[in-house]
C-alpha atoms as a PDB file:
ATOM      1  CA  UNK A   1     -24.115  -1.323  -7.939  1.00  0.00           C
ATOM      2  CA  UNK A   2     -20.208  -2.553  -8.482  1.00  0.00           C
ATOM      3  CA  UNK A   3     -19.514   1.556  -7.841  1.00  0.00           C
ATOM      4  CA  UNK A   4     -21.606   1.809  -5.109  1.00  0.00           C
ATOM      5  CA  UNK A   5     -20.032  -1.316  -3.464  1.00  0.00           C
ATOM      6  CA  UNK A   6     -16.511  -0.741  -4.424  1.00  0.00           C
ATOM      7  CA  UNK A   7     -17.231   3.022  -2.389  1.00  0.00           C
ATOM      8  CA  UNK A   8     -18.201   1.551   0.576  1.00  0.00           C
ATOM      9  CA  UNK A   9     -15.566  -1.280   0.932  1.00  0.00           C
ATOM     10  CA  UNK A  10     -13.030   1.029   0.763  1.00  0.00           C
ATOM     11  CA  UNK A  11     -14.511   3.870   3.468  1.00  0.00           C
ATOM     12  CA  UNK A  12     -14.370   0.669   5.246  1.00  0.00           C
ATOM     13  CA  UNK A  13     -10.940  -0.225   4.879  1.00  0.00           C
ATOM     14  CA  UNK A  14     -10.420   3.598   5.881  1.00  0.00           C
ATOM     15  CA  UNK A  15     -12.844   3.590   8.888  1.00  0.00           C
ATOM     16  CA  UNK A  16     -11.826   0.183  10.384  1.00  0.00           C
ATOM     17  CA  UNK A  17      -9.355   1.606  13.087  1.00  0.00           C
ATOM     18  CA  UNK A  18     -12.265   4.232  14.258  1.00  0.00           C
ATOM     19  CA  UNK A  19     -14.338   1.078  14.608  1.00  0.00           C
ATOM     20  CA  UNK A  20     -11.359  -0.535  16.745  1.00  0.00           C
ATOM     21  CA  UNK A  21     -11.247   2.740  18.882  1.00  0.00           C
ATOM     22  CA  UNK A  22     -14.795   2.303  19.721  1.00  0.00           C
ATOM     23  CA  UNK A  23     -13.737  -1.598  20.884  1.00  0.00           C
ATOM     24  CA  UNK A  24     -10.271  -0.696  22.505  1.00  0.00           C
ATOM     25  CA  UNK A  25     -10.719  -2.379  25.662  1.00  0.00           C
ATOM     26  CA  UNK A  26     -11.029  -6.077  23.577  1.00  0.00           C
ATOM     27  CA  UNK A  27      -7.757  -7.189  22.328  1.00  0.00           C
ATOM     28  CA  UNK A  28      -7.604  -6.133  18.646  1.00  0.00           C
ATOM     29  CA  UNK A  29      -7.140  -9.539  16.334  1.00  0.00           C
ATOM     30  CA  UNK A  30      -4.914 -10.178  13.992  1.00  0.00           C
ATOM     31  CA  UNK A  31      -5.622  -8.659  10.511  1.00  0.00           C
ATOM     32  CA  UNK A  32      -7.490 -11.658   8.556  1.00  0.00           C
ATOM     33  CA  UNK A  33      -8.527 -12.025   5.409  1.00  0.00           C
ATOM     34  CA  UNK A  34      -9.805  -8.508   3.313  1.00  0.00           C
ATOM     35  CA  UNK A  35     -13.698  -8.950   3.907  1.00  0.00           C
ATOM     36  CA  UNK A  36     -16.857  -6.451   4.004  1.00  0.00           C
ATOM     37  CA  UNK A  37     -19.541  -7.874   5.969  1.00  0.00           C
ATOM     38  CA  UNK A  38     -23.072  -6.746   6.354  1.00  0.00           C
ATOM     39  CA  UNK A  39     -22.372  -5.622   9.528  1.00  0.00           C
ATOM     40  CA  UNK A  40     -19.177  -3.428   8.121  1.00  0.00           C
ATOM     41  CA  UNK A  41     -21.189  -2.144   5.406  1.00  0.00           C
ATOM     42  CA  UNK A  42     -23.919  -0.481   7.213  1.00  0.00           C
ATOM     43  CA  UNK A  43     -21.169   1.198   9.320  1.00  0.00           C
ATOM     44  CA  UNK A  44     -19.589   2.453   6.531  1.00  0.00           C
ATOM     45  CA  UNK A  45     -22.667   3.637   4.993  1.00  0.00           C
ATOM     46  CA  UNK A  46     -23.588   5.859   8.320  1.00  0.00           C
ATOM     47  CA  UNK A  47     -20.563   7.077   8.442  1.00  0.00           C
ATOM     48  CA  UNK A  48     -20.104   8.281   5.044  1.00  0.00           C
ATOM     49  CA  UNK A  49     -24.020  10.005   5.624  1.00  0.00           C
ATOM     50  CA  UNK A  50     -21.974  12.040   8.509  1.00  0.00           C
ATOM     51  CA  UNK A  51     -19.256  13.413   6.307  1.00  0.00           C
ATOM     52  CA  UNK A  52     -19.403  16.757   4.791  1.00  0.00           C
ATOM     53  CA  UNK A  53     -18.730  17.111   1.184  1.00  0.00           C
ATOM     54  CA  UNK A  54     -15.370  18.985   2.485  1.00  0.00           C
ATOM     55  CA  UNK A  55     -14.352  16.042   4.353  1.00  0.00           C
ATOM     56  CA  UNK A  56     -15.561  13.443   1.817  1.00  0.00           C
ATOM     57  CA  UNK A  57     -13.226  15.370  -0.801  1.00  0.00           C
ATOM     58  CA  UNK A  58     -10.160  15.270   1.151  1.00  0.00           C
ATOM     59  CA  UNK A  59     -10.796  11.815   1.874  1.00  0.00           C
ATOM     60  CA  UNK A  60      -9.806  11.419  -1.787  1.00  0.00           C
ATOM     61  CA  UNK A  61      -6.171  12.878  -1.469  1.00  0.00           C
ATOM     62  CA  UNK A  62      -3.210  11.475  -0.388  1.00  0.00           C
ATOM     63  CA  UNK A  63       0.179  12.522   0.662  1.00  0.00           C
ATOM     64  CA  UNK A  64       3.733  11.489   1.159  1.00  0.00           C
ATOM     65  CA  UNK A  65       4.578  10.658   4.987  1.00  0.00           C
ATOM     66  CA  UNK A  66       8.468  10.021   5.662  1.00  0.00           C
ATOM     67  CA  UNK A  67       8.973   6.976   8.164  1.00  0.00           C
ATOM     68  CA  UNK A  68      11.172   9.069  10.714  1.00  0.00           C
ATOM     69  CA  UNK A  69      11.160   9.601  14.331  1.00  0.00           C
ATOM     70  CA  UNK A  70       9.408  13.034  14.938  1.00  0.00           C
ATOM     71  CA  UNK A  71       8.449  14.077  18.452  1.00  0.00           C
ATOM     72  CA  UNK A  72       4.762  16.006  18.582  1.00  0.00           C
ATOM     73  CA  UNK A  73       6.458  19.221  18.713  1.00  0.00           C
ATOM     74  CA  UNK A  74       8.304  18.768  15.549  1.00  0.00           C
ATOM     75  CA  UNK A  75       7.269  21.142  13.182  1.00  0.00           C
ATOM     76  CA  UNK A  76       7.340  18.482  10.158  1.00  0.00           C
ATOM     77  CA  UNK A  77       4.801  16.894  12.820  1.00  0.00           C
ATOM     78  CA  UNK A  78       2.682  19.647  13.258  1.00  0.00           C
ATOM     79  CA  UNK A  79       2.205  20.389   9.492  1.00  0.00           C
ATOM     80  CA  UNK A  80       1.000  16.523   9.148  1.00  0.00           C
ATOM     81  CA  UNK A  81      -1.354  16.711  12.022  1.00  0.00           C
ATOM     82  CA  UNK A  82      -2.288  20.598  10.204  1.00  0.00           C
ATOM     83  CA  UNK A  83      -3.063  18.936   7.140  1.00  0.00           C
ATOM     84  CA  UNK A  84      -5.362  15.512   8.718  1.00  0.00           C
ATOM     85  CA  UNK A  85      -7.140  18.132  10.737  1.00  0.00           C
ATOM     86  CA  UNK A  86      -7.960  21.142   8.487  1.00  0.00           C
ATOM     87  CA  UNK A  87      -8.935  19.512   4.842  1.00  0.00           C
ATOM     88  CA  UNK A  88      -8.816  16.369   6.257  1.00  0.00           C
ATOM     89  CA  UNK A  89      -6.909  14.428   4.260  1.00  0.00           C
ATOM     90  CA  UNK A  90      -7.417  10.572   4.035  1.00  0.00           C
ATOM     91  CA  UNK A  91      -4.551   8.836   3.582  1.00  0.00           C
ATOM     92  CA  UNK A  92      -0.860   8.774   3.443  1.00  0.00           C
ATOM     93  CA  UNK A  93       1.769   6.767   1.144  1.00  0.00           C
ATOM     94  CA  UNK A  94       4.889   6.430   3.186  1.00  0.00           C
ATOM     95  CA  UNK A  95       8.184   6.879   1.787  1.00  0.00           C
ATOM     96  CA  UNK A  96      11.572   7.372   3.856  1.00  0.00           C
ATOM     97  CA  UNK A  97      13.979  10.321   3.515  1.00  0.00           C
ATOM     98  CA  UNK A  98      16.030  10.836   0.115  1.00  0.00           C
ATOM     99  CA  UNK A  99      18.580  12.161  -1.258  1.00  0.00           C
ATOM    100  CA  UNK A 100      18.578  11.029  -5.250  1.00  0.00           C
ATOM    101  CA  UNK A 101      19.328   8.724  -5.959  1.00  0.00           C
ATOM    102  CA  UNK A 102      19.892   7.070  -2.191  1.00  0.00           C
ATOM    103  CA  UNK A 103      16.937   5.860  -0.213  1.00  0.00           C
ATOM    104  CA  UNK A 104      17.419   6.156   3.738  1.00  0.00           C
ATOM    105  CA  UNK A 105      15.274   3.026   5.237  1.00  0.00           C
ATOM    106  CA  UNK A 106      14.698   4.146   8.672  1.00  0.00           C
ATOM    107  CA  UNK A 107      13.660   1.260  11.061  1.00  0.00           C
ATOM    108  CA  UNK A 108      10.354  -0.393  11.639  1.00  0.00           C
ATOM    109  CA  UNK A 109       9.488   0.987  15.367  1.00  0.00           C
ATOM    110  CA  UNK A 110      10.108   4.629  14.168  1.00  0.00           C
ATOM    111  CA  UNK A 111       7.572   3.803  10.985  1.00  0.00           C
ATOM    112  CA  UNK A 112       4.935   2.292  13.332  1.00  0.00           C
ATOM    113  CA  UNK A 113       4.991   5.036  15.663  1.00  0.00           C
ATOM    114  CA  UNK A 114       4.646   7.654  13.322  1.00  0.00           C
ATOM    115  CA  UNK A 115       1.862   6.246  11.720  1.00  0.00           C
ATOM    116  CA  UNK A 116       0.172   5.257  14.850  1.00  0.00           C
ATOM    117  CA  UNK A 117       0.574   8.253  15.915  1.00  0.00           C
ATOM    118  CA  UNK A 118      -1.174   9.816  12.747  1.00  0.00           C
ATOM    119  CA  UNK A 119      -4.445   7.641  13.324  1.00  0.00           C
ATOM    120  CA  UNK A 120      -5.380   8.697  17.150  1.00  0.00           C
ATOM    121  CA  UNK A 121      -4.650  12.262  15.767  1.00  0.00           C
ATOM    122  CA  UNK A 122      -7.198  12.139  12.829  1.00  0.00           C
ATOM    123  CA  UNK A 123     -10.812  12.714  13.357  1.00  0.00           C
ATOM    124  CA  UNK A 124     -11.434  10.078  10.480  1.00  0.00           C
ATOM    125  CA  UNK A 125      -9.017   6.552  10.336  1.00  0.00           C
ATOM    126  CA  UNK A 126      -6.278   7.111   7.699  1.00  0.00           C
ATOM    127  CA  UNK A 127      -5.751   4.780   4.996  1.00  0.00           C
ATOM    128  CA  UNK A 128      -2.014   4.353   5.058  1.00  0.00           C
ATOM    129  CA  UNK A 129      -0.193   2.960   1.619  1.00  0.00           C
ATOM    130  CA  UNK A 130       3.901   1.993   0.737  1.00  0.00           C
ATOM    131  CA  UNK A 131       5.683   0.832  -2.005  1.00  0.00           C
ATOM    132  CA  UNK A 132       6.889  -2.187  -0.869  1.00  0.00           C
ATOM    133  CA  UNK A 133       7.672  -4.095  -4.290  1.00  0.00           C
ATOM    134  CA  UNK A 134      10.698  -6.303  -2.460  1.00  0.00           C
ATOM    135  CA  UNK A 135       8.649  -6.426   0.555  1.00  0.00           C
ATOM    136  CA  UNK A 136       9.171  -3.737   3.635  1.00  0.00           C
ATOM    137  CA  UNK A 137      13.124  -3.982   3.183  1.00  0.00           C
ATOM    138  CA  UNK A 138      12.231  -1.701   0.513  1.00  0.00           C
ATOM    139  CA  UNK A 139      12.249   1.405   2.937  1.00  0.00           C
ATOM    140  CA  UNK A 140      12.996  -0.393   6.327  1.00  0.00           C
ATOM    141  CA  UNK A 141      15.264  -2.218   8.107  1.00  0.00           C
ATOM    142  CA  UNK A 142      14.586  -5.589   9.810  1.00  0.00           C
ATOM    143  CA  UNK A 143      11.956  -7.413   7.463  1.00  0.00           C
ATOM    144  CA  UNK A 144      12.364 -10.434   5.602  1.00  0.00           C
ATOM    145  CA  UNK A 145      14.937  -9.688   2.800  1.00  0.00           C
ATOM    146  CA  UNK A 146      13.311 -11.115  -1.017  1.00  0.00           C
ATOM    147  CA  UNK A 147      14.747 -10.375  -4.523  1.00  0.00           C
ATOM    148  CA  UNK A 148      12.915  -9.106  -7.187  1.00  0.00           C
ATOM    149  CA  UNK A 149      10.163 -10.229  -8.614  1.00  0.00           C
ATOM    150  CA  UNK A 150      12.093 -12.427 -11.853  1.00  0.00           C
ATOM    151  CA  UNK A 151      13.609 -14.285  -9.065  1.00  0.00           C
ATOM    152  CA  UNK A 152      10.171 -15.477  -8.802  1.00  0.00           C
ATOM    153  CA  UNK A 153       9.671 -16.174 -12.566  1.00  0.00           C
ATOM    154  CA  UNK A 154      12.456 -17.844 -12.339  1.00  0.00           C
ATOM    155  CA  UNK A 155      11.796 -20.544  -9.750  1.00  0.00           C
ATOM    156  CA  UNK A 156       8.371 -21.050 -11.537  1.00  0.00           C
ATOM    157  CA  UNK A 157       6.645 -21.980  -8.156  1.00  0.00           C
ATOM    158  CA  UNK A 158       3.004 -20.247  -7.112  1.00  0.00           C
ATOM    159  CA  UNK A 159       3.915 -21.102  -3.775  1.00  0.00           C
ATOM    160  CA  UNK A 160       6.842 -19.074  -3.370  1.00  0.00           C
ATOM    161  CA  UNK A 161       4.902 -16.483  -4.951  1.00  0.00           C
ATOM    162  CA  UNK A 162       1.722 -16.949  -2.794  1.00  0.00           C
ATOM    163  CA  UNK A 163       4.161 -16.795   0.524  1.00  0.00           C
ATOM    164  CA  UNK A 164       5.943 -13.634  -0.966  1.00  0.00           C
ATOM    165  CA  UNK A 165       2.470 -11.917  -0.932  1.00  0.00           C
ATOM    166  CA  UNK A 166       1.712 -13.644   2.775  1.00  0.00           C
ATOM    167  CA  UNK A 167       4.935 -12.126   4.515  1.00  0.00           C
ATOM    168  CA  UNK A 168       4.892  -8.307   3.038  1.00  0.00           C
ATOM    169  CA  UNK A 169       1.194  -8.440   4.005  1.00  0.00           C
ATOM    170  CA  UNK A 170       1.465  -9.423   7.664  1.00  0.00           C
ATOM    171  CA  UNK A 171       4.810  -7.680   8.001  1.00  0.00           C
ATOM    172  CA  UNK A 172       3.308  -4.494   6.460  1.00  0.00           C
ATOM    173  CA  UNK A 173       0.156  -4.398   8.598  1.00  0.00           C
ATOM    174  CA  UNK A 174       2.612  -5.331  11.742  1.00  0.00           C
ATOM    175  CA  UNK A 175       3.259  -1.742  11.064  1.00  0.00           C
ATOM    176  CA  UNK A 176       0.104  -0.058  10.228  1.00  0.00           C
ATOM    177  CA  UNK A 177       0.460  -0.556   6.335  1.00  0.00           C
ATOM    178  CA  UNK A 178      -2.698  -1.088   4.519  1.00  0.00           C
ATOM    179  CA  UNK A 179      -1.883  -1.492   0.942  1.00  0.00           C
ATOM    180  CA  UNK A 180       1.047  -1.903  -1.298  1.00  0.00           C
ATOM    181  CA  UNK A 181       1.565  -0.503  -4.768  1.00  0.00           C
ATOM    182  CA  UNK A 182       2.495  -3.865  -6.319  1.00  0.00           C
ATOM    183  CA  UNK A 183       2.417  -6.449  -8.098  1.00  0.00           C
ATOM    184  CA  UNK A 184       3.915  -5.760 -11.079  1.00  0.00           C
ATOM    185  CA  UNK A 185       1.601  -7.289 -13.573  1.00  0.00           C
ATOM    186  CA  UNK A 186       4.012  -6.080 -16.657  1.00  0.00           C
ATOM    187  CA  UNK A 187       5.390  -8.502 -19.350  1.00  0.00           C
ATOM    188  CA  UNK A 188       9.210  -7.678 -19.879  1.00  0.00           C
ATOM    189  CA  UNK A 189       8.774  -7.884 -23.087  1.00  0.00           C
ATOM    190  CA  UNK A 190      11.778  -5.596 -24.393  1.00  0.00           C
ATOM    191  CA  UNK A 191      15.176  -6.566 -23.615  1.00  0.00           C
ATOM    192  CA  UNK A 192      16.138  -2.946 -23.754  1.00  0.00           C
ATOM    193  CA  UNK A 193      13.704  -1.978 -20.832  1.00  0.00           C
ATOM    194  CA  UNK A 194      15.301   0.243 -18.235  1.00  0.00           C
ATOM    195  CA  UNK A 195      13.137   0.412 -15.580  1.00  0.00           C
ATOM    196  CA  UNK A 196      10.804  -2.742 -15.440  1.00  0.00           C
ATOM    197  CA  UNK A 197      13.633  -5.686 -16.182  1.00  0.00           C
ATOM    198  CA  UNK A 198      13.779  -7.528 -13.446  1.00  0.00           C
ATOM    199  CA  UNK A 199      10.827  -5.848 -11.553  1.00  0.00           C
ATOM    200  CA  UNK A 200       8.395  -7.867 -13.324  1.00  0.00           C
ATOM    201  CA  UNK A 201       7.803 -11.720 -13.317  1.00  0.00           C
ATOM    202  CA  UNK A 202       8.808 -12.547 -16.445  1.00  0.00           C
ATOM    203  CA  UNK A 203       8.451 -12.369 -19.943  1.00  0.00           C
ATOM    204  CA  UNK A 204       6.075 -15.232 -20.671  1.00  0.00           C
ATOM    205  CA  UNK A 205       2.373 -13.552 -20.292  1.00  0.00           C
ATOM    206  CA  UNK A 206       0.472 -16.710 -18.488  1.00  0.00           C
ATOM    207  CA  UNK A 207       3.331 -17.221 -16.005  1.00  0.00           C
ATOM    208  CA  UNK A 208       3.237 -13.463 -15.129  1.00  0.00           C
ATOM    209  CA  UNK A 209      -0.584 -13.548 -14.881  1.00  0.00           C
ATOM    210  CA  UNK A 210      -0.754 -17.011 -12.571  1.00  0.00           C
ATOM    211  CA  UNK A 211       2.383 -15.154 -10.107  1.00  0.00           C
ATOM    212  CA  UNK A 212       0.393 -11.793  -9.613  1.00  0.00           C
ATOM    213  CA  UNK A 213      -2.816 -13.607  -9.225  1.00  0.00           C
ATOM    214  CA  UNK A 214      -0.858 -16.430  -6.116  1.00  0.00           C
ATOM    215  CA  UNK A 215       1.071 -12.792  -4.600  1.00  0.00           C
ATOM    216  CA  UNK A 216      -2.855 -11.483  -4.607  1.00  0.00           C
ATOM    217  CA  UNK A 217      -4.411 -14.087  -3.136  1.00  0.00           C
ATOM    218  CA  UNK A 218      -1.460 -14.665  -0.312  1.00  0.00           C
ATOM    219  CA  UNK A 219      -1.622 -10.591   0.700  1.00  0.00           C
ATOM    220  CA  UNK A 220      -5.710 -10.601   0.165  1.00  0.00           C
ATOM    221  CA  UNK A 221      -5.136 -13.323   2.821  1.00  0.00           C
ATOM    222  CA  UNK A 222      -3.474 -11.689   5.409  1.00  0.00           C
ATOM    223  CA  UNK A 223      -5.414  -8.126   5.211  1.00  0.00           C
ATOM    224  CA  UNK A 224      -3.337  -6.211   2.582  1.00  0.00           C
ATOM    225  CA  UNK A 225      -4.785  -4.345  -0.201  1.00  0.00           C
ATOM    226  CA  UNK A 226      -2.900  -4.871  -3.465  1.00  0.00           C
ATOM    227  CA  UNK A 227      -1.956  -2.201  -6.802  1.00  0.00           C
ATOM    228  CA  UNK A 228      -1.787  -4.254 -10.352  1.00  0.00           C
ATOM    229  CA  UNK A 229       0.723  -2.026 -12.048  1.00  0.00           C
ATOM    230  CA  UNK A 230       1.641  -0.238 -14.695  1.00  0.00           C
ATOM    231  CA  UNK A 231      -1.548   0.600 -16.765  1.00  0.00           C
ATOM    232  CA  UNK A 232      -1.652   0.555 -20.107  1.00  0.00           C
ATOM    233  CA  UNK A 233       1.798  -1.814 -19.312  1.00  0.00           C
ATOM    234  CA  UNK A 234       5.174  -0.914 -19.140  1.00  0.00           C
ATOM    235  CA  UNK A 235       6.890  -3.396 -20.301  1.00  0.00           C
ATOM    236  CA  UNK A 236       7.453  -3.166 -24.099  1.00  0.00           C
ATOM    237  CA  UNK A 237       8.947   0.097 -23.519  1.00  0.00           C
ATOM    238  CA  UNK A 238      12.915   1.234 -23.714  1.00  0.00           C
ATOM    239  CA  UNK A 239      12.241   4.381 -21.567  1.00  0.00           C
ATOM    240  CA  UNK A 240      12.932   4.814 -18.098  1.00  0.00           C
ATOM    241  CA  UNK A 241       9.318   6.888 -17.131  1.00  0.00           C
ATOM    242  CA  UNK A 242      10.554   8.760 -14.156  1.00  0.00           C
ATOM    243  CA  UNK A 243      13.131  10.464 -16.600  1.00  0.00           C
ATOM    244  CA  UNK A 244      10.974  10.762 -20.042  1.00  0.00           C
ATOM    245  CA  UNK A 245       7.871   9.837 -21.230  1.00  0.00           C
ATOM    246  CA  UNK A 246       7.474   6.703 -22.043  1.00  0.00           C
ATOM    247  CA  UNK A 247       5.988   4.968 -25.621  1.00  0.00           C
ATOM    248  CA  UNK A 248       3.966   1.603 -25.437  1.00  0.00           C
ATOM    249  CA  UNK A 249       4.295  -0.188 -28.454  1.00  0.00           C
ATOM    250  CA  UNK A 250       0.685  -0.801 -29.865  1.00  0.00           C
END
């Protein structure tokens, strides 16, 4: 039953701009609080009767979209619309352009419009996910500007934490963001870590576990879906993981 209700809350999350198409002419509200009604339910449960068992696999991939200006004749354009329409896929993690180890941010209008873009042009709505660990500044100019996550620890206050969650969330769906890959729920155990450090709360485990659970329930609040990462946990570890292969102590 937990399976079967997990499912269908998130086809919902995926269908809930087709369900805003079908209202356009009301003004669409602001995103509230993440909740599946009875009335949400059943629509997601008709709708997933309609898919194929094509469409429902492709609904379970997801690819990288770069937040850059790209006219509907680009061809970059026309290989994302290609790939929505053909398999289709589901959803889309947006990065900006790179160059290791430099990270472009691109601007919040061109990010919007893109992904905008990306939902009237798919047949099914398109879940749409970032890494936004310091909030949208991460990959985009023009948000609110927060330090890392120890910065938090530091301070010691839920409310700061609960308001960090609050502002990516309605800052992220401003721009059609529906979920962010963070908190980062991992004790920095290891002085010696390269890659966590000052990425996670803290070292302490109850003060990590009480500032993930206020950043959860301030961007649960204001419509964002959350990631609780790194699992098994990353920080006892003295390996940075995008260059190695990491060892958790046991």
């Amino acid at each position: 039953m937990f399976r079967r209700s997990r499912a269908l809350f998130l086809l919902f999350c995926l269908l809930l701009p087709a369900f805003a198409k079908d209202k356009k002419k009301e003004k669409s509200p602001a995103p509230g609080a993440i909740h599946l009604d009875r009335e949400g339910e059943k629509w997601a449960e008709k709708t997933l009767r309609r898919l194929t068992p094509e469409e429902k696999v492709g609904q379970l991939f997801m690819v990288w979209v770069r937040a850059e200006f790209l006219n509907v004749n680009n061809p970059g354009y026309l290989h994302l619309r290609d790939e929505i329409d053909r398999f289709p896929i589901g959803s889309f993690a947006m990065t900006v352009p790179w160059d290791p180890p430099f990270l472009y941010r691109n601007q919040p209008y061109e990010a919007a419009e893109l992904l905008n873009r990306l939902q009237q042009d798919s047949k099914l709505p398109l879940l749409i996910a970032a890494d936004f660990e310091r909030g949208i500044t991460m990959r985009l100019h023009g948000g609110t500007e927060f330090p890392h996550a120890m910065a938090f620890g530091a301070a010691g206050n839920l409310d700061y934490a609960e308001a960090f969650g609050r502002i990516t969330a309605q800052e992220s769906r401003a721009i059609g963001i529906h979920w962010n890959f963070f908190p980062d729920a991992d004790v920095n155990s290891n002085p010696a870590n390269p890659i966590i450090n000052t990425r996670s709360f803290g070292e302490d485990p109850q003060q990590v576990g009480d500032l993930v659970v206020a950043y959860i329930r301030g961007a649960h609040a204001n419509g964002m879906m959350t990631t609780v990462k790194h699992f098994p946990g990353h920080g006892d570890t003295a390996t940075d993981s995008h260059l190695s292969v990491a060892q958790e102590s046991a």
